[in-house]
Each structure stands twice: as structure tokens, then as C-alpha cells.
C-alpha atoms as a PDB file:
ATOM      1  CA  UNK A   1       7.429  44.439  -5.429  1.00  0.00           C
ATOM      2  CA  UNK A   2       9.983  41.659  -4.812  1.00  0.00           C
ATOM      3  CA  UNK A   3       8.265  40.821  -1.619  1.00  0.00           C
ATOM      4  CA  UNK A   4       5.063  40.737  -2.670  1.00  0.00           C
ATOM      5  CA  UNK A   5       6.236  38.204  -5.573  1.00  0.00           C
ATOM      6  CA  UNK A   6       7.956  35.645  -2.884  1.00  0.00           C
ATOM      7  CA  UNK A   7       5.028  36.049  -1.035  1.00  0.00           C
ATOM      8  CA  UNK A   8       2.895  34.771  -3.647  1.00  0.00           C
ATOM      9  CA  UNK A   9       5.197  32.278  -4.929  1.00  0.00           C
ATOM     10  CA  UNK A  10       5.268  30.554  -0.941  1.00  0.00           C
ATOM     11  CA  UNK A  11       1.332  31.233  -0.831  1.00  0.00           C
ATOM     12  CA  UNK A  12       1.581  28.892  -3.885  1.00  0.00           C
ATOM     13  CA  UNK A  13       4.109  26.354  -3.163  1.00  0.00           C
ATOM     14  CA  UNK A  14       2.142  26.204  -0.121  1.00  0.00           C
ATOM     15  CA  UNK A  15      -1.150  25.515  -1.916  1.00  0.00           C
ATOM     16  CA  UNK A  16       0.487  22.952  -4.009  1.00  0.00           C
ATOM     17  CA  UNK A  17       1.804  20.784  -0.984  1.00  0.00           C
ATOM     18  CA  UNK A  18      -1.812  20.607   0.005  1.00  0.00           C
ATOM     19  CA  UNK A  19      -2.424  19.575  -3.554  1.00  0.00           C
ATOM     20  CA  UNK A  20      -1.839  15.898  -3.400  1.00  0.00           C
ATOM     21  CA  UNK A  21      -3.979  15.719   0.045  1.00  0.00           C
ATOM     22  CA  UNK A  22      -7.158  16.962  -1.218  1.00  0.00           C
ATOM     23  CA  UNK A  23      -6.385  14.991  -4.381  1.00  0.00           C
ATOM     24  CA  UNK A  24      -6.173  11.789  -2.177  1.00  0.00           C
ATOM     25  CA  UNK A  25      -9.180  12.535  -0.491  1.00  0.00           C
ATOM     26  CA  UNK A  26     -11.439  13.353  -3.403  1.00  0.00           C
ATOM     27  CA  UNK A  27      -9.783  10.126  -4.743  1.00  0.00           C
ATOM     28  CA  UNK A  28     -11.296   7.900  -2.129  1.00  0.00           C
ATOM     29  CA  UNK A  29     -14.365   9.299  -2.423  1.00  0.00           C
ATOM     30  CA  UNK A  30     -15.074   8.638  -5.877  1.00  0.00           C
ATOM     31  CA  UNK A  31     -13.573   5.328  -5.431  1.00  0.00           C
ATOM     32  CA  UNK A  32     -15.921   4.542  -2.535  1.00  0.00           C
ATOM     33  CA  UNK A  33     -18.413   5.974  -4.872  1.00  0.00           C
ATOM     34  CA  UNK A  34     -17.873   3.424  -7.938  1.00  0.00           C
ATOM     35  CA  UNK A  35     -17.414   1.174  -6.015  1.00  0.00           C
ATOM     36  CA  UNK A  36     -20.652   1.358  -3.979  1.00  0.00           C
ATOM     37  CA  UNK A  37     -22.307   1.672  -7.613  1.00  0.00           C
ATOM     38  CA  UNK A  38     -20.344  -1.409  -9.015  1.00  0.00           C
ATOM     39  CA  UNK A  39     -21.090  -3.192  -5.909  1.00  0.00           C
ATOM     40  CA  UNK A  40     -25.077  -2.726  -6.450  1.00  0.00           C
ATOM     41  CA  UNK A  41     -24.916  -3.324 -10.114  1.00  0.00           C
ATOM     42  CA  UNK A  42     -22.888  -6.764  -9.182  1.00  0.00           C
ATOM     43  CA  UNK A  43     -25.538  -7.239  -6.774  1.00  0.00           C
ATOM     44  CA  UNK A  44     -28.248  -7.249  -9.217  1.00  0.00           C
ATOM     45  CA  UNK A  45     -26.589  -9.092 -11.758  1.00  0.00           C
ATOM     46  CA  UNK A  46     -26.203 -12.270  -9.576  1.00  0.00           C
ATOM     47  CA  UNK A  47     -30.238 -12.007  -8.241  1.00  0.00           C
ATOM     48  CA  UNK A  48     -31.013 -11.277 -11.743  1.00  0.00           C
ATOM     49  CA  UNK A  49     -29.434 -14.899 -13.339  1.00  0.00           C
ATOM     50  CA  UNK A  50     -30.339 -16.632 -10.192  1.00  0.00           C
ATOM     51  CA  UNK A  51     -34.184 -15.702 -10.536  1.00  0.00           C
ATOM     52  CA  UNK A  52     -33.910 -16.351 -14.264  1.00  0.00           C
ATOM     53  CA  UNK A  53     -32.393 -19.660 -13.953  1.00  0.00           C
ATOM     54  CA  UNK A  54     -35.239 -20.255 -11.510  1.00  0.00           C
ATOM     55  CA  UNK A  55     -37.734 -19.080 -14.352  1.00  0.00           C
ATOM     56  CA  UNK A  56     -36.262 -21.103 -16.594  1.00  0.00           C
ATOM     57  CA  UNK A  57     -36.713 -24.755 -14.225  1.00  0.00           C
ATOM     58  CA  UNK A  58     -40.182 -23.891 -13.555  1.00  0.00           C
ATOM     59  CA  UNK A  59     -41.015 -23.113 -17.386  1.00  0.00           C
ATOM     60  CA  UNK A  60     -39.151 -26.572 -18.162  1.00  0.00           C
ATOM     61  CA  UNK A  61     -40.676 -28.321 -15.271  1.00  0.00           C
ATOM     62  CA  UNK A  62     -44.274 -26.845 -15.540  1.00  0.00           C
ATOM     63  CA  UNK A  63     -44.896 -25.331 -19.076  1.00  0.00           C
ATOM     64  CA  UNK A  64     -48.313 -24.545 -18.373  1.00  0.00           C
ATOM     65  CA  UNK A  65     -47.691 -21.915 -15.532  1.00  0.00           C
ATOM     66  CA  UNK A  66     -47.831 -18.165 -16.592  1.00  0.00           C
ATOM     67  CA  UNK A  67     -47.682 -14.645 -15.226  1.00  0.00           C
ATOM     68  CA  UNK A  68     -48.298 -14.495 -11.516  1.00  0.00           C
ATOM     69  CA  UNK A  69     -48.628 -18.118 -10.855  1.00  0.00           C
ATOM     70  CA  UNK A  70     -45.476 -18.626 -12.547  1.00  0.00           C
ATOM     71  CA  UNK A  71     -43.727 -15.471 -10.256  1.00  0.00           C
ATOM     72  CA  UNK A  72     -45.096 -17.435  -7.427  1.00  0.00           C
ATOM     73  CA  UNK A  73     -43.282 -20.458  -8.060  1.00  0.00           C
ATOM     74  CA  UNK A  74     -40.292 -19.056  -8.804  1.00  0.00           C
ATOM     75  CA  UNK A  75     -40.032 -17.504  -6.168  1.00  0.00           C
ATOM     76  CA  UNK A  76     -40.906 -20.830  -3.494  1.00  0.00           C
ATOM     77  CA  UNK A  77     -38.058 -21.655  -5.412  1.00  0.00           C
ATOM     78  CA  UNK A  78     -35.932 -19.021  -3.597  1.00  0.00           C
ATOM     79  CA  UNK A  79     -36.930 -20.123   0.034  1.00  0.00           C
ATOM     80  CA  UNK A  80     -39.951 -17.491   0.546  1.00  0.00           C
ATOM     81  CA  UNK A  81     -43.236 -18.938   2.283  1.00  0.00           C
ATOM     82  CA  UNK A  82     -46.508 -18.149   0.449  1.00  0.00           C
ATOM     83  CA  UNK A  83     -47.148 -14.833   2.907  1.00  0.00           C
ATOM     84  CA  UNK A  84     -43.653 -13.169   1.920  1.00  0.00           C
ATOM     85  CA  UNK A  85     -44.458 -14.335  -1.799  1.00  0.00           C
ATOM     86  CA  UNK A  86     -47.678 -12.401  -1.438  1.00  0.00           C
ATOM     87  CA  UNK A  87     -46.229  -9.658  -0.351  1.00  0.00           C
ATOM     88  CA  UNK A  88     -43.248  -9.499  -2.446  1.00  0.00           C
ATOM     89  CA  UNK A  89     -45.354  -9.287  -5.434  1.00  0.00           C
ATOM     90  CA  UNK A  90     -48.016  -6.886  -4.436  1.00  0.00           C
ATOM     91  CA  UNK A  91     -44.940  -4.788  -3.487  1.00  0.00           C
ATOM     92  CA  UNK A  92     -43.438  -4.994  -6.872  1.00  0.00           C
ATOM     93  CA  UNK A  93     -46.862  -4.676  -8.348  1.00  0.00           C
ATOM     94  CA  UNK A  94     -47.012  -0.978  -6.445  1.00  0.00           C
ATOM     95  CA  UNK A  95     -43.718  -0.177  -7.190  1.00  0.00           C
ATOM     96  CA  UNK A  96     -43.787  -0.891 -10.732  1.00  0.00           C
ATOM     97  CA  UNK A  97     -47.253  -1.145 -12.237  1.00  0.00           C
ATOM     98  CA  UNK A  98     -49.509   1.724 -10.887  1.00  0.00           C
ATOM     99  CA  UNK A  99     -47.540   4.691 -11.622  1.00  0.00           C
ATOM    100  CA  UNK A 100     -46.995   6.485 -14.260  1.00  0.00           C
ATOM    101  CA  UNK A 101     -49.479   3.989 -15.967  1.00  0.00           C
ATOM    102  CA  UNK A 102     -51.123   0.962 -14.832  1.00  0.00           C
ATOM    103  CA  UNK A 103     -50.016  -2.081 -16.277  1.00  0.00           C
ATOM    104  CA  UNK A 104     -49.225  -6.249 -15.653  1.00  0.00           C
ATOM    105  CA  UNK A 105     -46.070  -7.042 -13.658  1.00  0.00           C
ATOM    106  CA  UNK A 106     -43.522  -8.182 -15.546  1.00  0.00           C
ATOM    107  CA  UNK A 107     -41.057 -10.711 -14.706  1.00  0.00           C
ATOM    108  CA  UNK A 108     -38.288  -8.280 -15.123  1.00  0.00           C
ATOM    109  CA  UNK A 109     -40.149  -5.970 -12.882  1.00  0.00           C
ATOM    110  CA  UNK A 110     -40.467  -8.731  -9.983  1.00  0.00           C
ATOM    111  CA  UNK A 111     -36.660  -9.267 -10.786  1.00  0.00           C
ATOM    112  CA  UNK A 112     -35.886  -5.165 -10.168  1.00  0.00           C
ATOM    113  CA  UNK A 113     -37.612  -5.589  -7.243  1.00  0.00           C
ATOM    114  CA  UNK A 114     -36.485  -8.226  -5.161  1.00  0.00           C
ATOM    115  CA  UNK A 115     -32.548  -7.157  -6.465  1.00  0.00           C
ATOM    116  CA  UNK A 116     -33.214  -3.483  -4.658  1.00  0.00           C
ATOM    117  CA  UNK A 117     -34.928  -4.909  -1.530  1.00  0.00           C
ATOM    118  CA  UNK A 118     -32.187  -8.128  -0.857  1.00  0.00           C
ATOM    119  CA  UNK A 119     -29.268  -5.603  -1.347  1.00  0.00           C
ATOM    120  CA  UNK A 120     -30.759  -3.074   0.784  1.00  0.00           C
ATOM    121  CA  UNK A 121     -31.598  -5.678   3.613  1.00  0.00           C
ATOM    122  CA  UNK A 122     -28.121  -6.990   3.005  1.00  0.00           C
ATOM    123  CA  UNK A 123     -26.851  -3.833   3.345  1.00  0.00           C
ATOM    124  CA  UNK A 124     -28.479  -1.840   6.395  1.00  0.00           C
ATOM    125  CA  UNK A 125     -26.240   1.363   6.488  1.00  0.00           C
ATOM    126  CA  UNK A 126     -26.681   2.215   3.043  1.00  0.00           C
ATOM    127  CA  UNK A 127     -30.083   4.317   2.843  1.00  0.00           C
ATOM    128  CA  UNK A 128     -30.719   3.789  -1.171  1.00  0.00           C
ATOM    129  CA  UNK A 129     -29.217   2.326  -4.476  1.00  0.00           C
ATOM    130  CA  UNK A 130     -26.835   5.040  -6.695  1.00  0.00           C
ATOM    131  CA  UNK A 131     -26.898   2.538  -9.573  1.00  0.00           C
ATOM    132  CA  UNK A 132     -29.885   2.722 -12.386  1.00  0.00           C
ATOM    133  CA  UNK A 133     -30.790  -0.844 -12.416  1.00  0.00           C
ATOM    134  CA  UNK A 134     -33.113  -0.519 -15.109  1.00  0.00           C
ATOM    135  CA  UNK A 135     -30.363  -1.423 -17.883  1.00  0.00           C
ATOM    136  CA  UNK A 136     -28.381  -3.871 -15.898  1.00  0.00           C
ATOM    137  CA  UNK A 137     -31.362  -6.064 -14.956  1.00  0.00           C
ATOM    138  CA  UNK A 138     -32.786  -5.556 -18.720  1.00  0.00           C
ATOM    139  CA  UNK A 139     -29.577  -7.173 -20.066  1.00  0.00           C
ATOM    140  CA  UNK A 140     -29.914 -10.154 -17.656  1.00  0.00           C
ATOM    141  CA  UNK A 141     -33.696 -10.621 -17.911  1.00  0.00           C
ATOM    142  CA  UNK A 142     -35.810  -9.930 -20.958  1.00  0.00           C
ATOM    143  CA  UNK A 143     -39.044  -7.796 -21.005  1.00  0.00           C
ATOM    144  CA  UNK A 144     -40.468 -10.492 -22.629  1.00  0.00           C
ATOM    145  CA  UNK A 145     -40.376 -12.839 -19.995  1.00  0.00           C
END
């Protein structure tokens, strides 16, 4: 009986030196983890007040522009030629506004949109986004917009 108990007890001192291993190794995977997700989220933050600030100079400089002819201009204002702006926004238009119901892009749509496509073309080994955008970019950029 006593050497079945030191047996145990070295089975379990033994476990618990592996302890802090596995602990350091699940540790810098949910670090890398968060900080993949904070890294997106930061990501779409910044292209979210950038594009807004954009929407806001083209509202102030050309009140008269709405909807798509207004998501047009703002983004000339961020460098694309009139092909990529096509294409950005029948993209977004697919992604967004044909499923589950059909509906008008919005400009906080547009904004989800070219935040997930920039970080993913910035970022070429990561296959996806972890993050749910949906809130962050909804605090930056209104619906109403």
C-alpha cells in the first residue's frame, strides 16, 4: 500500500512540473488569439474614422451628393480609380444587401466592407477575421449615414 501511495504521489509531482509548461503554452495561444482579435478590431477602427472623416469633407464640400454617388466620392478620396470603386461597391452591395433580405447599401455597410478586405490584403497569412465587426464599426459609423 505504501508503494502504491509514493507512486502516485511522484505520478503527481510529476504531472505538476509539466503544469506550468502546458500553462505557458495555452497562455500564448490565447494571447496570440486576443491579440489577433484586438489587432482586427484596431484595424477597423482606424478605416472606419478615416472613411468617415472622408464622408464628412465630401458632405461639407458637396452637400448635394447622396447614397452611391456620395460612396463613390468618398472613396476617390481614398486613392481608388473609378474601376476598383465599381467594384468595391458592387462587392459590398453582394456582401451586404442581397442576403438575408434585399436592401440599399449603407454607408456603414461600404465601411464593413472595405475594413475586412484592406486587413485581409494587408494581412495575407491570415485566412479570415475572428473579430465581429458589426459593433465596432457601428460605434464608429452610424447606420444613419
Amino acid at each position: 500500500m505504501a508503494i502504491s501511495r509514493r507512486r502516485e504521489r511522484r505520478r503527481v509531482v510529476a504531472a505538476l512540473k509539466l503544469l506550468p509548461g502546458i500553462r505557458r503554452a495555452l497562455r500564448r495561444v490565447f494571447d496570440l488569439f486576443v491579440a489577433s482579435r484586438a489587432g482586427e478590431i484596431w484595424y477597423a477602427r482606424r478605416i472606419g474614422r478615416e472613411m468617415l472623416l472622408s464622408y464628412l469633407r465630401v458632405r461639407q464640400n458637396e452637400p448635394g451628393l447622396h447614397g452611391l454617388a456620395l460612396y463613390e466620392r468618398v472613396l476617390a478620396e481614398r486613392g481608388l480609380d473609378l474601376n476598383a470603386i465599381t467594384e468595391v461597391i458592387a462587392s459590398a452591395q453582394e456582401s451586404f444587401c442581397m442576403w438575408p433580405v434585399t436592401r440599399d447599401l449603407r454607408f456603414q455597410d461600404l465601411v464593413h466592407y472595405v475594413a475586412v478586405t484592406n486587413y485581409l490584403r494587408a494581412h495575407p497569412e491570415k485566412l479570415g477575421i475572428r473579430a465581429d465587426l458589426t459593433n465596432t464599426i457601428g460605434r464608429v459609423v452610424s447606420k444613419e449615414l
